[in-house]
Protein backbone atom coordinates (compact mmCIF):
# COMPACT_ATOMS: atom_id res chain seq x y z
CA UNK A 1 -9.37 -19.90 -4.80
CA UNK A 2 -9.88 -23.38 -6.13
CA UNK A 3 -13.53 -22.72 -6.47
CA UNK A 4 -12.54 -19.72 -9.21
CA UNK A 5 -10.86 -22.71 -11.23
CA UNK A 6 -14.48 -24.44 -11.43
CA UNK A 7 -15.04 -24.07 -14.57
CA UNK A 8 -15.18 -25.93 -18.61
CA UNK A 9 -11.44 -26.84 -19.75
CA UNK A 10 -11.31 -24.34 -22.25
CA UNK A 11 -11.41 -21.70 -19.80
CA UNK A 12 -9.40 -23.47 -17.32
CA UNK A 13 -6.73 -23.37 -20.25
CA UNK A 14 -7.53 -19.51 -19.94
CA UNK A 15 -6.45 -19.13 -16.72
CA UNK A 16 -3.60 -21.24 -17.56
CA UNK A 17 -2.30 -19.15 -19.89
CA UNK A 18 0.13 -16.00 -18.56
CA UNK A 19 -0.72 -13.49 -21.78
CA UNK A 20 -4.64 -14.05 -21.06
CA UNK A 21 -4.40 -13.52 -17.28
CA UNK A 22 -1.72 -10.35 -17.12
CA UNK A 23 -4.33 -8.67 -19.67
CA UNK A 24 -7.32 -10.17 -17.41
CA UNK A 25 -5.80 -8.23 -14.76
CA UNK A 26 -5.29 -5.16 -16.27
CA UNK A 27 -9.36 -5.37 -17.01
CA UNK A 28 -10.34 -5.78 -13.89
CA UNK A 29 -11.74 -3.32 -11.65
CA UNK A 30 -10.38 -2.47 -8.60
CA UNK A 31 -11.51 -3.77 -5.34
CA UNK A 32 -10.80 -4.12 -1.49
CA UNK A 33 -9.39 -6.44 0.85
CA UNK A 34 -10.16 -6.09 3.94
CA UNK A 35 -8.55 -7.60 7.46
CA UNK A 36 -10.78 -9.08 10.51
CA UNK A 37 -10.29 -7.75 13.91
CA UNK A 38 -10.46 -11.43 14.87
CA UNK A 39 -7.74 -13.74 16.02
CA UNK A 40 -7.32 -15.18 13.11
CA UNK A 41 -7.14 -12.37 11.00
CA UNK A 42 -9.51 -13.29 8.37
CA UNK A 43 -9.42 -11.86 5.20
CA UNK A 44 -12.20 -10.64 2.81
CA UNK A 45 -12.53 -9.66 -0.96
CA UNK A 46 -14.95 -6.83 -1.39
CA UNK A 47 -15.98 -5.29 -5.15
CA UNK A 48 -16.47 -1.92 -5.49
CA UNK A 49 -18.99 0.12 -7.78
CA UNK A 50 -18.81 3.24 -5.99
CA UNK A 51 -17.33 4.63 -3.12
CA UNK A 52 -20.71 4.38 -1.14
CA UNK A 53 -21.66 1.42 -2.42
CA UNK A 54 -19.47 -1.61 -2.47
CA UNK A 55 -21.57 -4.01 -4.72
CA UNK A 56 -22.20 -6.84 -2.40
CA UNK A 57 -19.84 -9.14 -3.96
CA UNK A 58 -17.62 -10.88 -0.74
CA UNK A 59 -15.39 -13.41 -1.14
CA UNK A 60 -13.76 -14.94 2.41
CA UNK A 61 -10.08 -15.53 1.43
CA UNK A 62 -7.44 -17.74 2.88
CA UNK A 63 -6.74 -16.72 6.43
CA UNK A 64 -3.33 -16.32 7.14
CA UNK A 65 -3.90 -16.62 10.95
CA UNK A 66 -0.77 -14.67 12.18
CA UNK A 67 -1.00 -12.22 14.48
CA UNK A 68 2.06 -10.76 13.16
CA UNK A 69 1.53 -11.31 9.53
CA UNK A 70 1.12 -7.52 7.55
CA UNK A 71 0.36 -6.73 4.68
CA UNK A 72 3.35 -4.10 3.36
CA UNK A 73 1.59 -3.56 -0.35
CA UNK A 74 -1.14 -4.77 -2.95
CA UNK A 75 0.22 -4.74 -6.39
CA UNK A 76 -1.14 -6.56 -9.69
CA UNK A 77 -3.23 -9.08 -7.26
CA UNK A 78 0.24 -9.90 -5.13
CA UNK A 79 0.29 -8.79 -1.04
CA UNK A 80 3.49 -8.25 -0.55
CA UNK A 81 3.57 -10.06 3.59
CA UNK A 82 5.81 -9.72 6.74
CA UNK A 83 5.78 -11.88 9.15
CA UNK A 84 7.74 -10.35 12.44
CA UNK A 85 6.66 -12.94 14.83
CA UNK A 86 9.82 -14.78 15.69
CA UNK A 87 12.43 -12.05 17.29
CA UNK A 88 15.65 -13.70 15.12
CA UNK A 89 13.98 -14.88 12.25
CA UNK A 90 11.53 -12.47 10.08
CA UNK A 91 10.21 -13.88 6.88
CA UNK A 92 8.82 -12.44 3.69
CA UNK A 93 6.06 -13.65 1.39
CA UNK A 94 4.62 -13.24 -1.93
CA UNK A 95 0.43 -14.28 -1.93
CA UNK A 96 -1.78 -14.48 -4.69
CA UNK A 97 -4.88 -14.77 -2.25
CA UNK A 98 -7.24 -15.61 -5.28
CA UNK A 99 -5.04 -18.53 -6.31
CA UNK A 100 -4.01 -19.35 -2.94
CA UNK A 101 -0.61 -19.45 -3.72
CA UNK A 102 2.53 -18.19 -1.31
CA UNK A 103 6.00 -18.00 -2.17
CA UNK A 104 8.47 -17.41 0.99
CA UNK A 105 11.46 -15.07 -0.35
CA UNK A 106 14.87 -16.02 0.21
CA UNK A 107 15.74 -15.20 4.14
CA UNK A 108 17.51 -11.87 4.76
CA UNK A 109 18.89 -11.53 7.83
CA UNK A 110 19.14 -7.95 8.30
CA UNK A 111 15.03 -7.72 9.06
CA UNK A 112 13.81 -6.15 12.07
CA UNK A 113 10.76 -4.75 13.36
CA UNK A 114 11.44 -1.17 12.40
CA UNK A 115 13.05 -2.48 9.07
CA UNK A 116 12.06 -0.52 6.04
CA UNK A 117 10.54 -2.71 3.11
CA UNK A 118 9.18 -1.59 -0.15
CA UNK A 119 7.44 -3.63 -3.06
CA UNK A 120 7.34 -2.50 -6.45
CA UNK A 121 6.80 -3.46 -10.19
CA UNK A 122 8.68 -2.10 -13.11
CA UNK A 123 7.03 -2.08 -16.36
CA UNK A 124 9.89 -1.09 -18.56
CA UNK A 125 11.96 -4.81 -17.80
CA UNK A 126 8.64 -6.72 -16.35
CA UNK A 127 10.04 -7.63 -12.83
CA UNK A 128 8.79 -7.39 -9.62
CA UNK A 129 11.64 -6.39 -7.08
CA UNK A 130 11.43 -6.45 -3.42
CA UNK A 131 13.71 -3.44 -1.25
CA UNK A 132 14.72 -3.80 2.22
CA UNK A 133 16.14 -0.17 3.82
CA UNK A 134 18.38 -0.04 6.26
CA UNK A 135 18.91 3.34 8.11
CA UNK A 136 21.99 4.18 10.40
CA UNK A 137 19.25 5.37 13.15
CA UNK A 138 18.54 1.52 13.70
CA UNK A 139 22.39 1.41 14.77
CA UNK A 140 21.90 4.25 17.19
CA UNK A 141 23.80 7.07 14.98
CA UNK A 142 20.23 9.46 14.25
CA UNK A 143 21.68 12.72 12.07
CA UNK A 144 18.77 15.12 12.34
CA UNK A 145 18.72 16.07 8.47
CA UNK A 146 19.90 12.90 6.61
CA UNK A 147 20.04 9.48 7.36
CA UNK A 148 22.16 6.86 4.99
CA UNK A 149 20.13 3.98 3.66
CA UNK A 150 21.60 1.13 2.65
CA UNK A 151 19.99 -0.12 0.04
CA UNK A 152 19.09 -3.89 -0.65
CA UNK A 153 17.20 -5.43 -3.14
CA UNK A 154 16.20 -8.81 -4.20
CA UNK A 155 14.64 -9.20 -7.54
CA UNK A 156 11.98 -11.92 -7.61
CA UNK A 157 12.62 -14.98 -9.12
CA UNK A 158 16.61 -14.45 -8.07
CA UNK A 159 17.59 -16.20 -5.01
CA UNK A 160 20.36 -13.36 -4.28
CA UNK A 161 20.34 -10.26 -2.22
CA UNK A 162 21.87 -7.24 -3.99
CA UNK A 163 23.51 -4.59 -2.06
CA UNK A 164 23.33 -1.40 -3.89
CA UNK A 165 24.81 1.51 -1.45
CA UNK A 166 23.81 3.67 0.42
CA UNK A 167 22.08 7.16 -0.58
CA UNK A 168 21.41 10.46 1.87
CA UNK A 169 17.50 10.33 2.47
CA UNK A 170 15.06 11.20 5.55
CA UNK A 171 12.00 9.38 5.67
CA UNK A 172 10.57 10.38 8.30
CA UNK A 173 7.83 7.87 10.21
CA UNK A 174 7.33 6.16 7.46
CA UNK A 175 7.62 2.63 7.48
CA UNK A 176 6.91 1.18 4.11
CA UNK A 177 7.20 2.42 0.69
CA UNK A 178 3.97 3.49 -1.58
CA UNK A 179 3.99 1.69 -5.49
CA UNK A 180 2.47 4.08 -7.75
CA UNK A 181 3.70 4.85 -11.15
CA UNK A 182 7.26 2.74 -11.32
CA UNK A 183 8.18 4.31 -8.01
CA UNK A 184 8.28 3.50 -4.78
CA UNK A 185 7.10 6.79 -1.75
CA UNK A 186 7.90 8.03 1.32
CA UNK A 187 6.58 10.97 3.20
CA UNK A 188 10.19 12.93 4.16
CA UNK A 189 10.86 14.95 6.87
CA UNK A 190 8.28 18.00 7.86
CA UNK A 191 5.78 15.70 5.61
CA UNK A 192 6.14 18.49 3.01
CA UNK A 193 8.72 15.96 1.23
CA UNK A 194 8.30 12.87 -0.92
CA UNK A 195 11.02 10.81 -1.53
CA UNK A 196 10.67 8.60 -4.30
CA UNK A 197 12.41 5.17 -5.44
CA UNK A 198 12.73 3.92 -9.06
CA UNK A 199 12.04 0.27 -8.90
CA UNK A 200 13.75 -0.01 -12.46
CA UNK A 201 16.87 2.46 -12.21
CA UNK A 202 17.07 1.55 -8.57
CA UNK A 203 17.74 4.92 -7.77
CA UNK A 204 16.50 7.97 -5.17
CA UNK A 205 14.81 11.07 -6.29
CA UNK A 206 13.07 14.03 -4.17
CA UNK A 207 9.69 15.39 -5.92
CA UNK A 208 8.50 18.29 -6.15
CA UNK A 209 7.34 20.07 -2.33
CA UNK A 210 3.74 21.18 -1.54
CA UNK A 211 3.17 24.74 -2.31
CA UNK A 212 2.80 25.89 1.68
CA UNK A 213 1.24 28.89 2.93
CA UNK A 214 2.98 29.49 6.31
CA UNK A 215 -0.62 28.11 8.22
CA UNK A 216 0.11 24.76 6.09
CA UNK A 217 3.83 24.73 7.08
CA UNK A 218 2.99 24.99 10.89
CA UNK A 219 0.09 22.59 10.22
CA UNK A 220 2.56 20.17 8.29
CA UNK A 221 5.36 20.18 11.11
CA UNK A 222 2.77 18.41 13.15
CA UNK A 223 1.06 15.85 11.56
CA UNK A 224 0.71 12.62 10.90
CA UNK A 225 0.94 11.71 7.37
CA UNK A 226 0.50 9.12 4.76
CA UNK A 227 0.57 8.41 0.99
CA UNK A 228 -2.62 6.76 -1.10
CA UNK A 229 -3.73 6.20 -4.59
CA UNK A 230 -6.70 8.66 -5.39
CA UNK A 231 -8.64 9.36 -9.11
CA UNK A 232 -5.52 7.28 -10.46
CA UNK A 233 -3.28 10.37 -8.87
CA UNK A 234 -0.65 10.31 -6.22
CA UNK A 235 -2.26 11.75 -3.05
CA UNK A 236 -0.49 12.79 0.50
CA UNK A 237 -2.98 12.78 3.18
CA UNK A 238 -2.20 15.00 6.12
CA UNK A 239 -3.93 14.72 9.54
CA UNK A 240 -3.44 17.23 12.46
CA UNK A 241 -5.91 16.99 15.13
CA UNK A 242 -9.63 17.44 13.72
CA UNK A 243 -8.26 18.22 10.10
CA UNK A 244 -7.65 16.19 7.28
CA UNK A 245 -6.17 17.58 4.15
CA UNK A 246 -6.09 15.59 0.95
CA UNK A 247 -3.18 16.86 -1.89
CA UNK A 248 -3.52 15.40 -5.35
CA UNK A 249 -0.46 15.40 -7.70
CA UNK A 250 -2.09 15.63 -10.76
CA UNK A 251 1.09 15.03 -13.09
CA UNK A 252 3.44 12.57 -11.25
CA UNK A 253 6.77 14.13 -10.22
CA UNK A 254 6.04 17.43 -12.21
CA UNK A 255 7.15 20.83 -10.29
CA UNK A 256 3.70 22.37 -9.86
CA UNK A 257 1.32 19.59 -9.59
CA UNK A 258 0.05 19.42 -6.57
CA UNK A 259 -2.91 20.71 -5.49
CA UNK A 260 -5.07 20.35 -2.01
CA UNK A 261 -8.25 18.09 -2.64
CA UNK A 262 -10.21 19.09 -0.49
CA UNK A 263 -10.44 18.69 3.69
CA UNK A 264 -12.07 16.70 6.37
CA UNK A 265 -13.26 18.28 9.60
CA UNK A 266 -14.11 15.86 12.50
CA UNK A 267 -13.54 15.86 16.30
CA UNK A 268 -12.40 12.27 16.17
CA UNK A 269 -9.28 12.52 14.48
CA UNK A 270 -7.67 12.53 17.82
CA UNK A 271 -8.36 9.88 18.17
CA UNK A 272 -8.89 7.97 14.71
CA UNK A 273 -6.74 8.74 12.17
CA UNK A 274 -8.89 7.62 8.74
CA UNK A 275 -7.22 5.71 6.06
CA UNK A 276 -8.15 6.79 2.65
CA UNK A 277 -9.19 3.95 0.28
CA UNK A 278 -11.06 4.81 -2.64
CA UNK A 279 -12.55 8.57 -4.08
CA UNK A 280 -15.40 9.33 -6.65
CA UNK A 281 -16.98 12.23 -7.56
CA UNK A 282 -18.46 13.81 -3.92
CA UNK A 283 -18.01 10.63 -1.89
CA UNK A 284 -14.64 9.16 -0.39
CA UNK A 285 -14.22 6.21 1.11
CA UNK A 286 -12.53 5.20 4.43
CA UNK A 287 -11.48 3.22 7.11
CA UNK A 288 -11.91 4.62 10.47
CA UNK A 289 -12.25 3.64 13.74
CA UNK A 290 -12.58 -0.06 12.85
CA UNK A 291 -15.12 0.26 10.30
CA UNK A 292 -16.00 1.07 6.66
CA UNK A 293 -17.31 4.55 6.11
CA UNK A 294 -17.84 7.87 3.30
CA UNK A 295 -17.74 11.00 3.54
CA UNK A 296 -18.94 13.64 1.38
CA UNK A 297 -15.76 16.17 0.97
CA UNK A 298 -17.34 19.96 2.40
CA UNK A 299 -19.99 18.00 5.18
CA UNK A 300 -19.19 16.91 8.19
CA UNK A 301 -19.80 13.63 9.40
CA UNK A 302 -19.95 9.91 8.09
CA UNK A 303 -22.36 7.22 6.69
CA UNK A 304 -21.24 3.73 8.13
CA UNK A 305 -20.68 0.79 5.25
CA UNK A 306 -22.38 -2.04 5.81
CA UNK A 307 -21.14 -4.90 3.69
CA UNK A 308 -23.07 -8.48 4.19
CA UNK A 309 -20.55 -11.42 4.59
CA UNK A 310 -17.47 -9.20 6.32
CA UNK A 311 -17.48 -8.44 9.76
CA UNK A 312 -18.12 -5.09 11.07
CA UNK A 313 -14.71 -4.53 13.29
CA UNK A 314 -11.89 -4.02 10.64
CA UNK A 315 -8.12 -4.35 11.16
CA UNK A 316 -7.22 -3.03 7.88
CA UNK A 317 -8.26 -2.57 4.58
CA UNK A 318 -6.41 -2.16 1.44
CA UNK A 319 -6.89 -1.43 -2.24
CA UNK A 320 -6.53 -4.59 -4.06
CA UNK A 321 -6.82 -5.68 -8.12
CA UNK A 322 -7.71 -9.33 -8.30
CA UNK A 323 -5.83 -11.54 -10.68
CA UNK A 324 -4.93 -15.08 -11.63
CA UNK A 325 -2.09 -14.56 -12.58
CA UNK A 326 0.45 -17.48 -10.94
CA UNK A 327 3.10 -16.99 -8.87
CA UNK A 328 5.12 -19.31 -10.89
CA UNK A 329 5.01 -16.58 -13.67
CA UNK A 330 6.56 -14.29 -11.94
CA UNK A 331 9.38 -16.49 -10.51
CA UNK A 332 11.08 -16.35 -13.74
């Protein structure tokens, strides 16, 4: 925010300067931003110390004031935004919410509601690429094992769309891909799957399944699923009722690596399905029903949050890095 700019000229230079504020960035701890129940959608900046104890530090950000505005994915201090409110003409954005910047993307007019999107970073060629999927189930032709994506991609900075193909993939529910490690997720079909994405060789690959007893396979079938970001490990988190399990993959994409966490009992789930945000040693923080909360893995129950300056009804919440680093360094 213009505020953060406040500051002598030689460290206004600083934050001028693309080298000092990519390795500023890769310093900086990780935090949460967090989405209003209101209206107008506010959004907050909340530091973290520990799971349990967010450290008080609250910064109100711009509000973005769209009911229809979400956030598809956090990544290097960018949200990655959709904005589905007009039926014919869906819009993406790039925000630095610390600089206040926002950079609409070149129109594609292939979005839709159910469209889905993916935002990813590749560290080998430096470029931030943006992937729209297109499945033949949005043209009415399901196939109950495969569906063919076709596969577009805009790399930002480039005004052009690329079309590259179409690849055999099932992703099941899963709207929007998970960045971690160069790769983009999905949760495949019977949730046992992960499909992943290489945002740099633009290419599909399935990882490794969950090693599943037949009570996990019957549990899996079921469930709602989704992907998260745990102890700097890819995690799938699995919800069935009043049972949450939590599998870590402790070596990215390695046959063998996954392991189950640990699991949450509560007779909520029903109802509330908790989003996973941050995990330290015997506390894990979440999202449910609305509000901040821990949990200690092996108890049952939940310690509310309280955070001063955010309200206490949440929308969403999401890990986020802060950064100054400009949009216009990214635009190439």
């Amino acid at each position: 925010m213009n505020r953060c700019r406040f500051v002598c000229k030689s460290w206004l230079r600083l934050f001028s300067d693309p080298s000092f504020t990519k390795t500023l960035c890769c310093r900086t701890p990780t935090s949460l931003v967090v989405v209003s129940s209101t209206p107008s959608r506010d959004y907050y900046l909340v530091g973290l110390d520990e799971a349990s104890r967010p450290n008080g530090d609250v910064l109100e950000l711009c509000s973005y004031s769209r009911e229809c505005l979400d956030i598809i994915g956090s990544f290097n201090g960018f949200l990655f935004l959709y904005d589905s409110a007009l039926i014919d003409d869906h819009r993406l954005y790039l925000s630095n919410p610390i600089t206040r910047e926002r950079l609409a993307l070149p129109k594609y007019d292939g979005l839709n509601i159910d469209t889905n999107l993916g935002f990813g970073f590749s560290p080998a060629s430096n470029v931030y690429k943006v992937f729209v999927f297109k499945s033949e189930e949005e043209n009415g032709d399901f196939q109950d094992e495969y569906n063919e994506e076709e596969v577009v991609v805009l790399t930002v900075g480039s005004s052009v769309w690329r079309n590259i193909g179409k690849y055999s993939v099932y992703f099941g529910n899963t709207e929007y891909g998970f960045p971690f490690n160069g790769f983009l997720h999905w949760v495949g079909r019977a949730n046992n799957l992960v499909w992943g994405f290489d945002v740099e060789r633009e290419l599909f690959q399935q990882f490794p399944p969950l090693p599943l007893t037949s009570e996990d396979t019957i549990l899996l079938d079921s469930s709602d699923s989704r992907l998260a970001a745990l102890r700097a490990s890819l995690c799938l988190i699995v919800t069935r009722g009043q049972k949450v399990s939590v599998w870590v993959m402790k070596d990215h994409g390695v046959k063998g690596s996954w392991n189950k966490e640990f699991e949450i009992l509560n007779e909520s789930f029903d109802r509330y399905i908790p989003q996973l945000l941050k995990f330290t040693e015997g506390q894990v923080l979440l999202l449910r029903d609305a509000q901040l909360e821990t949990h200690s893995p092996g108890k049952k129950g939940f310690s509310m949050v309280e955070v001063d300056g955010i309200p206490k009804k949440l929308y969403s919440g999401y890990v986020h890095i802060p950064s100054f680093i400009s949009l216009a360094d990214i635009r190439g």
